[in-house]
N, C-alpha and C. Protein backbone atom coordinates (compact mmCIF):
# COMPACT_ATOMS: atom_id res chain seq x y z
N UNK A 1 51.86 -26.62 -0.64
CA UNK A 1 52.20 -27.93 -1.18
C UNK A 1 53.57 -27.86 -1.86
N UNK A 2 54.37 -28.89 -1.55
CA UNK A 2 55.52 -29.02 -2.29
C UNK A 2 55.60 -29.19 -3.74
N UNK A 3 56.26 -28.27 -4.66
CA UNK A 3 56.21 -28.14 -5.67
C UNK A 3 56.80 -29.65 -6.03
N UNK A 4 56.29 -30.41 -7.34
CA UNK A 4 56.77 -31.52 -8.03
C UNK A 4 57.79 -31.94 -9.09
N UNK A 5 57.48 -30.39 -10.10
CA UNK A 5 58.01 -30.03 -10.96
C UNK A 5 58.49 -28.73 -10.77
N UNK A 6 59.64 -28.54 -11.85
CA UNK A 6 59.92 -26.91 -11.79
C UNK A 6 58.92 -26.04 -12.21
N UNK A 7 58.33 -26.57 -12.92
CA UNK A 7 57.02 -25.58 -13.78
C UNK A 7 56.18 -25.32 -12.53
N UNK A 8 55.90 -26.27 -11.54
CA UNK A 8 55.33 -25.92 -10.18
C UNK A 8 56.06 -24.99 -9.29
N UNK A 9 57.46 -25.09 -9.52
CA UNK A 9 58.08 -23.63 -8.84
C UNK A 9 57.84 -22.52 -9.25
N UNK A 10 57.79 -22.04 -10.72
CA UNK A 10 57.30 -20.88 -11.41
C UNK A 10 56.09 -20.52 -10.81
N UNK A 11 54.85 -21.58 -11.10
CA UNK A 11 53.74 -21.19 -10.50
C UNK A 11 53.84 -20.52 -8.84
N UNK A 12 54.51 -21.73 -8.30
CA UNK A 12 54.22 -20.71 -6.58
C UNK A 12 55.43 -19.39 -6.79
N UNK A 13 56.06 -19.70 -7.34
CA UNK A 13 56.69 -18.29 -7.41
C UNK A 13 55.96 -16.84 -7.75
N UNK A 14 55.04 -16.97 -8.70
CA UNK A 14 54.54 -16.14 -9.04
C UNK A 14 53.40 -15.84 -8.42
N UNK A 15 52.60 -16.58 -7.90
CA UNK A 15 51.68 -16.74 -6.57
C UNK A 15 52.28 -16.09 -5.35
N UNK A 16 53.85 -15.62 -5.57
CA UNK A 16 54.17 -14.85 -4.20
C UNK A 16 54.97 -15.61 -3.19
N UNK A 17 55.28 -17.33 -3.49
CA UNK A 17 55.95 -17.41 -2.81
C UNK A 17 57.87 -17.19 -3.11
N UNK A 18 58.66 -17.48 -1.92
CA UNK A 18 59.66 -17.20 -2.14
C UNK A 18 60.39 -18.32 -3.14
N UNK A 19 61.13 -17.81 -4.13
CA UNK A 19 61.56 -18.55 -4.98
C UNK A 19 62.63 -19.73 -4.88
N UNK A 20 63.36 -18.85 -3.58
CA UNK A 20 64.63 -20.10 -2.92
C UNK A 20 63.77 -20.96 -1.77
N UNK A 21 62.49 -20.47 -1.55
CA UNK A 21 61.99 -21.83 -0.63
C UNK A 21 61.54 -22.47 -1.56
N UNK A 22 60.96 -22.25 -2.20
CA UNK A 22 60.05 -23.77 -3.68
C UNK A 22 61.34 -23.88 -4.11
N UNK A 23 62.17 -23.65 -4.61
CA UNK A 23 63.20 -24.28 -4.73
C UNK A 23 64.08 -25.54 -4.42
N UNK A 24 64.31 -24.86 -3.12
CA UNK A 24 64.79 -25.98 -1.79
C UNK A 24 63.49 -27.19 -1.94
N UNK A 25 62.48 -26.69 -1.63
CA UNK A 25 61.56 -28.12 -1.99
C UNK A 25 61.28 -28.90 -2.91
N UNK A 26 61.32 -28.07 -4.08
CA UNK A 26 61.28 -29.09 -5.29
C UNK A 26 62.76 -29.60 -5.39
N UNK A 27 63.97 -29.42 -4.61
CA UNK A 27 65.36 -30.14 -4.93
C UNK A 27 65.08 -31.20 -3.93
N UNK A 28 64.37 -31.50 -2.81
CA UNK A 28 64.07 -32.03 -2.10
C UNK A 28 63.14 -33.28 -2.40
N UNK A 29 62.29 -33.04 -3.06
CA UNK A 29 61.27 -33.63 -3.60
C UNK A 29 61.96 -34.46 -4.83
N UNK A 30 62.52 -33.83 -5.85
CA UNK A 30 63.38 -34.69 -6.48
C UNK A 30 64.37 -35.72 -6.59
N UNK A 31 64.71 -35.15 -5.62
CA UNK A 31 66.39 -36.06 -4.68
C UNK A 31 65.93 -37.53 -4.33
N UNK A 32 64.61 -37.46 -3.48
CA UNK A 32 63.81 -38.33 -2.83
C UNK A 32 63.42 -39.43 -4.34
N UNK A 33 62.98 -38.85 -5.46
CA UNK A 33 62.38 -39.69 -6.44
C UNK A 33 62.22 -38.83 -7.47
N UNK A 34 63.74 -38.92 -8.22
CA UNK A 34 64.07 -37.87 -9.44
C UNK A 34 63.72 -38.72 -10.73
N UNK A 35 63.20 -38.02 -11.74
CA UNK A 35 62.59 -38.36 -12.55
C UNK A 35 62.25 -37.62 -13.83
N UNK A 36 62.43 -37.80 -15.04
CA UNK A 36 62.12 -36.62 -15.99
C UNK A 36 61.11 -35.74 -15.87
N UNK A 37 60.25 -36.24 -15.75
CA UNK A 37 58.82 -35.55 -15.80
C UNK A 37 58.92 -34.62 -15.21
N UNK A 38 59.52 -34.26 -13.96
CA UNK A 38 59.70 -33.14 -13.52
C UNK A 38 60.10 -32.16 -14.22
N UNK A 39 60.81 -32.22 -14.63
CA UNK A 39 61.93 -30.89 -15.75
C UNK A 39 61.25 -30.90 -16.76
N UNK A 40 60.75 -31.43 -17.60
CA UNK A 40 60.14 -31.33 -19.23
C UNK A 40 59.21 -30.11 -18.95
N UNK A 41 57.92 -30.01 -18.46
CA UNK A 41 57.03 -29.18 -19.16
C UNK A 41 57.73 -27.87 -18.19
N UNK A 42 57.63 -26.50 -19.31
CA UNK A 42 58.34 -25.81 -19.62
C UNK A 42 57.65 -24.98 -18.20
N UNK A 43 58.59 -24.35 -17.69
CA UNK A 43 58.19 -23.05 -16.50
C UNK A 43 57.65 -22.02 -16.92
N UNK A 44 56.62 -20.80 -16.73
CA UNK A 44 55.67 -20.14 -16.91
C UNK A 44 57.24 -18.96 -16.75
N UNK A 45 57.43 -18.16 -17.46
CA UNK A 45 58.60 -17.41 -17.29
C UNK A 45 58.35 -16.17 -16.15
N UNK A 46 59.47 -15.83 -15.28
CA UNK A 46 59.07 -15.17 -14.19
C UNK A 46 59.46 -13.58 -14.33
N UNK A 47 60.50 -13.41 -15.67
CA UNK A 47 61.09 -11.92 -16.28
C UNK A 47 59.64 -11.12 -16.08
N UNK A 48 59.64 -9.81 -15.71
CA UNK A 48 59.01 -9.00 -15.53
C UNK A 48 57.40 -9.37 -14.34
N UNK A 49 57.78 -10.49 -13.91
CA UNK A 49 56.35 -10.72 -13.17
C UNK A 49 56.83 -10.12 -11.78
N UNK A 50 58.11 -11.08 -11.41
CA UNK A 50 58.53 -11.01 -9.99
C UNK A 50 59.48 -10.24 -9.90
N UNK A 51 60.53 -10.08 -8.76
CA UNK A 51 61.43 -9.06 -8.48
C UNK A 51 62.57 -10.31 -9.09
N UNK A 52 63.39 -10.06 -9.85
CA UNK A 52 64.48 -10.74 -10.15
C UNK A 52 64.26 -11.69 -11.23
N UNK A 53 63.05 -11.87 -11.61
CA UNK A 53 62.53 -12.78 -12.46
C UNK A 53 63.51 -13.30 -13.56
N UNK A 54 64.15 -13.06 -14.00
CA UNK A 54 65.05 -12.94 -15.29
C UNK A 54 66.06 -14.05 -14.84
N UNK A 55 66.74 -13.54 -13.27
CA UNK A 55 67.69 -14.41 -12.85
C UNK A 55 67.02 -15.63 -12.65
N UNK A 56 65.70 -15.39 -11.99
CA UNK A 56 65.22 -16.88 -11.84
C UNK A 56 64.84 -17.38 -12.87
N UNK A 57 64.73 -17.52 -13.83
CA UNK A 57 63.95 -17.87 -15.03
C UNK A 57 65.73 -18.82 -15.60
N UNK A 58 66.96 -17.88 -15.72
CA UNK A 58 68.19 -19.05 -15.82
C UNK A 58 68.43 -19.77 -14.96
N UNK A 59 67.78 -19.80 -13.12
CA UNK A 59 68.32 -20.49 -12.58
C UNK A 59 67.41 -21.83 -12.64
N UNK A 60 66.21 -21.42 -13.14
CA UNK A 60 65.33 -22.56 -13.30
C UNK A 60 66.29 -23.65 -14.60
N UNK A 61 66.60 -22.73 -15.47
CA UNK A 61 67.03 -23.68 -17.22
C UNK A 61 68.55 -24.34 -16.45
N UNK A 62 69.17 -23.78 -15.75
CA UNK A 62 70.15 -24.43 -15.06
C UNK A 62 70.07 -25.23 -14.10
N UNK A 63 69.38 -25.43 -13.39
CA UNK A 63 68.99 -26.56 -12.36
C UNK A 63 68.53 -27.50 -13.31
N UNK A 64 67.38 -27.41 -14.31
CA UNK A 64 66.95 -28.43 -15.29
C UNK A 64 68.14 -28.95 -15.79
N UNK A 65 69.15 -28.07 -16.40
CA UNK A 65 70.02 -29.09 -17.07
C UNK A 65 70.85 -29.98 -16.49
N UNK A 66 71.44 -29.33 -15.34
CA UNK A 66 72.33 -30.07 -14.10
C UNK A 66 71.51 -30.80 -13.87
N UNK A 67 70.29 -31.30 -13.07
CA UNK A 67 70.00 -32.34 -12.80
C UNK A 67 69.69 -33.62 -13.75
N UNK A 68 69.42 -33.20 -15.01
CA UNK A 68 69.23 -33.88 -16.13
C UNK A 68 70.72 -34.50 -16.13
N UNK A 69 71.39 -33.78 -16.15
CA UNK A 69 72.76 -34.12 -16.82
C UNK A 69 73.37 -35.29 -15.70
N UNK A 70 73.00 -35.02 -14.29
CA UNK A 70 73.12 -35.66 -13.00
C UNK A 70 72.90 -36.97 -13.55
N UNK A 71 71.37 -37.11 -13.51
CA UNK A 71 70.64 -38.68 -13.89
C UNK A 71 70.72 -38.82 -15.00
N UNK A 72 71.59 -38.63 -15.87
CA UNK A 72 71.07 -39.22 -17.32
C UNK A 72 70.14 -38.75 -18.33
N UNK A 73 69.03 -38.02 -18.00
CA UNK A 73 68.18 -37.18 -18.71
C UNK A 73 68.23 -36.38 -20.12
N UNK A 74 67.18 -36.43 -20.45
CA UNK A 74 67.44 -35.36 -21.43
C UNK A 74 66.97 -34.01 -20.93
N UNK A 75 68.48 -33.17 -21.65
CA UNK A 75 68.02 -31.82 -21.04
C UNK A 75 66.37 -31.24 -21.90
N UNK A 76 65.82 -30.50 -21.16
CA UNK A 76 64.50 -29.91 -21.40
C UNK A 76 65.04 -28.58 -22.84
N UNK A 77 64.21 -29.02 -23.41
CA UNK A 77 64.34 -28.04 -25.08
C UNK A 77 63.93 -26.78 -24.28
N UNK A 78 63.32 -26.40 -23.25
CA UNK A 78 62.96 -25.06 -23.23
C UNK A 78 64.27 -24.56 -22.12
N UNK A 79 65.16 -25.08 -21.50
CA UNK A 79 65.68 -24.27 -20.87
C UNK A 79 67.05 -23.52 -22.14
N UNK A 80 67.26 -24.12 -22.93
CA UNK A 80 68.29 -23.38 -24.14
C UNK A 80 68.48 -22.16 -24.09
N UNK A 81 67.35 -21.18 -24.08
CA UNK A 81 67.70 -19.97 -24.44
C UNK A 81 67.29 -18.82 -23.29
N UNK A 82 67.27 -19.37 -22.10
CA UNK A 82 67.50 -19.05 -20.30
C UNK A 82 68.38 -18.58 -19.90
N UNK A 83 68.80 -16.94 -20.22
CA UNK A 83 70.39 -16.77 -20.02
C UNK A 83 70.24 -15.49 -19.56
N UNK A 84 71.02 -14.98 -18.50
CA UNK A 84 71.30 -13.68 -17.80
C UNK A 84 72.16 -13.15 -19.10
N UNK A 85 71.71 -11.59 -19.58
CA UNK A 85 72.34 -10.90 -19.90
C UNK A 85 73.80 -10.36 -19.38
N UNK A 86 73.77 -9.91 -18.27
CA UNK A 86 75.15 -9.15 -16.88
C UNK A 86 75.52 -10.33 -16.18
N UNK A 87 76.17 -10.79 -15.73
CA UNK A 87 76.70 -11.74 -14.89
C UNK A 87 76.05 -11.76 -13.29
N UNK A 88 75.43 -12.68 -12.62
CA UNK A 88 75.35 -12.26 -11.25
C UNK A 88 75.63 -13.48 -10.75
N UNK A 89 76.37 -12.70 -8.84
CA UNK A 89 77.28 -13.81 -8.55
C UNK A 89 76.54 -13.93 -6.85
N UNK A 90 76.00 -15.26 -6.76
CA UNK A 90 75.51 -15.69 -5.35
C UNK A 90 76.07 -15.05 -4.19
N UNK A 91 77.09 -15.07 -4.19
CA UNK A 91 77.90 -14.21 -3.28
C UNK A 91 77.78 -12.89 -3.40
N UNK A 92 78.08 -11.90 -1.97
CA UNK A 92 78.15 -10.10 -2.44
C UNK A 92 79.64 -9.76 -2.45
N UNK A 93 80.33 -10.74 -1.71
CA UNK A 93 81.84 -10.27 -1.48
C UNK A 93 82.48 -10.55 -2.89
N UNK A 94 83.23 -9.20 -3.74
CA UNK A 94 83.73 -9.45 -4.44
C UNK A 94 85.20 -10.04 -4.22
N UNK A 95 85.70 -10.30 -3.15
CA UNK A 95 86.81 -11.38 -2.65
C UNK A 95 86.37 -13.21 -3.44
N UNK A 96 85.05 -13.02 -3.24
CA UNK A 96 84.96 -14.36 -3.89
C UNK A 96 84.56 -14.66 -5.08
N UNK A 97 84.32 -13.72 -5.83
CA UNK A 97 83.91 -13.87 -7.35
C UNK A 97 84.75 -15.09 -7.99
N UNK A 98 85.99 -14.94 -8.00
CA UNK A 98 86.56 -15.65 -8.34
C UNK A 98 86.63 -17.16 -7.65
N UNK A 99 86.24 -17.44 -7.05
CA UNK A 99 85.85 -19.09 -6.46
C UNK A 99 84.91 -19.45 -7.12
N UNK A 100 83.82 -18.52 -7.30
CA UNK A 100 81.95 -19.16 -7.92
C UNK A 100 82.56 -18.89 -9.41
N UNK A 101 83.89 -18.47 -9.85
CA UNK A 101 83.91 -18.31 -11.33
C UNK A 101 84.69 -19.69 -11.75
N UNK A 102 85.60 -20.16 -10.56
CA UNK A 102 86.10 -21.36 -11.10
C UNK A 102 84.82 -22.20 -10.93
N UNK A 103 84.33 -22.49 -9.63
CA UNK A 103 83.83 -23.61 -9.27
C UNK A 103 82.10 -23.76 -9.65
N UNK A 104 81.22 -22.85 -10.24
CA UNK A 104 80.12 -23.13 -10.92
C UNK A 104 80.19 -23.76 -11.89
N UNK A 105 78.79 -24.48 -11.59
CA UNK A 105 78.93 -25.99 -12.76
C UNK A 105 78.45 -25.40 -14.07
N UNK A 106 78.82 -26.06 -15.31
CA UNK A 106 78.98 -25.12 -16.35
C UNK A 106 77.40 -24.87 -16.95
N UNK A 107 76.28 -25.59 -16.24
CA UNK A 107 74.93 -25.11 -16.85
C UNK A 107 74.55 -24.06 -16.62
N UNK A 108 75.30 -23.38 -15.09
CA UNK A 108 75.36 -22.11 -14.60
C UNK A 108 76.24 -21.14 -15.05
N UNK A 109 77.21 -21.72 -15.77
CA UNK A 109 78.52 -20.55 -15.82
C UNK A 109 77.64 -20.04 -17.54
N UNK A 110 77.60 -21.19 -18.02
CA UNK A 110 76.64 -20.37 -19.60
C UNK A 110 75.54 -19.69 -19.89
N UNK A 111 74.79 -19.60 -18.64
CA UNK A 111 73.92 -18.70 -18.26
C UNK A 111 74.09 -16.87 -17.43
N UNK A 112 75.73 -17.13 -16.92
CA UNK A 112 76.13 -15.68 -16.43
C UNK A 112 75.45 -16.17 -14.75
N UNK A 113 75.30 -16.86 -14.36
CA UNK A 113 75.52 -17.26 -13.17
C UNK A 113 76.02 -17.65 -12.29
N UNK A 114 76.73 -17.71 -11.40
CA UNK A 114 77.84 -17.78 -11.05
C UNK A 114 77.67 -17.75 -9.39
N UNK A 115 77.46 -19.47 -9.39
CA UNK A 115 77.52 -20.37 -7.88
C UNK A 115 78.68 -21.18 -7.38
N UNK A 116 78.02 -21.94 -6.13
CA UNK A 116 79.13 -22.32 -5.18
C UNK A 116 78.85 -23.85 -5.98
N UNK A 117 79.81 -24.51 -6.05
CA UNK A 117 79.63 -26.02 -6.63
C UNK A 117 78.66 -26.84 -6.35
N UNK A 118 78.07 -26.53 -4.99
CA UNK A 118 76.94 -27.32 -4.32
C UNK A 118 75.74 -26.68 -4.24
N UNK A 119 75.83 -25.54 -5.67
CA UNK A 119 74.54 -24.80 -5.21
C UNK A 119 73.14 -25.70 -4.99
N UNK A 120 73.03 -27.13 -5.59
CA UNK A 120 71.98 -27.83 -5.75
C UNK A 120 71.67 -28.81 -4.43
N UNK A 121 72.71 -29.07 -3.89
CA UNK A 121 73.21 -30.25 -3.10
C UNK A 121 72.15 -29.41 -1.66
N UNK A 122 71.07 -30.58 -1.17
CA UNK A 122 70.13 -30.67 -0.06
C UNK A 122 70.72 -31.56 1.38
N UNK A 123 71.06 -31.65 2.32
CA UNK A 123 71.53 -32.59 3.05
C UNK A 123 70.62 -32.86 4.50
């Protein structure tokens, strides 16, 4: 089932599925009929459950705020303190570090994440 909320991505995430497919669906699902409710109740944190958990756990507080910030929203009180310690960059080529360092949107850049401008964008 297509996740509704992000807090529904955590869950199938941790249930094993892949984190960039519930992803893609809950940006999908939103796009279609975006709405607060989605982002408010807080994601089940994924640090130490899953493989990468930590990163996903800021990319969750960063998608919440960008899309909040998108529609008007209020950002969610729990994504605040969602932050990569080390920097990691979507890309492996360090030729492009510097593109995802200009061009990540800044809910990502204050988290030590470091995407392509459209990391959100579904078409």
């Amino acid at each position: 089932m297509r996740p509704q909320t992000l807090a529904e991505v955590a869950t199938q995430t941790r249930a094993g599925e892949s984190f960039d497919f519930v992803l893609r669906n809950f940006l999908d699902e939103f796009e279609a009929r975006p709405g607060p409710r989605r982002l408010i109740e807080e994601p089940a944190r994924l640090a130490g459950v899953v493989a990468e958990g930590e990163r996903h756990d800021a990319f969750l507080a960063a998608t919440a705020e960008t899309l909040a910030a998108r529609h008007g929203f209020e950002i969610p009180a729990w994504a605040e303190g969602r932050k990569l310690r080390r920097p990691w960059f979507a890309l492996p080529w360090t030729g492009l570090r510097a593109l995802l360092l200009l061009e990540s949107p800044a809910a990502f850049r204050s988290r030590n994440l470091f995407v392509s401008a459209n990391a959100l964008v579904r078409v």
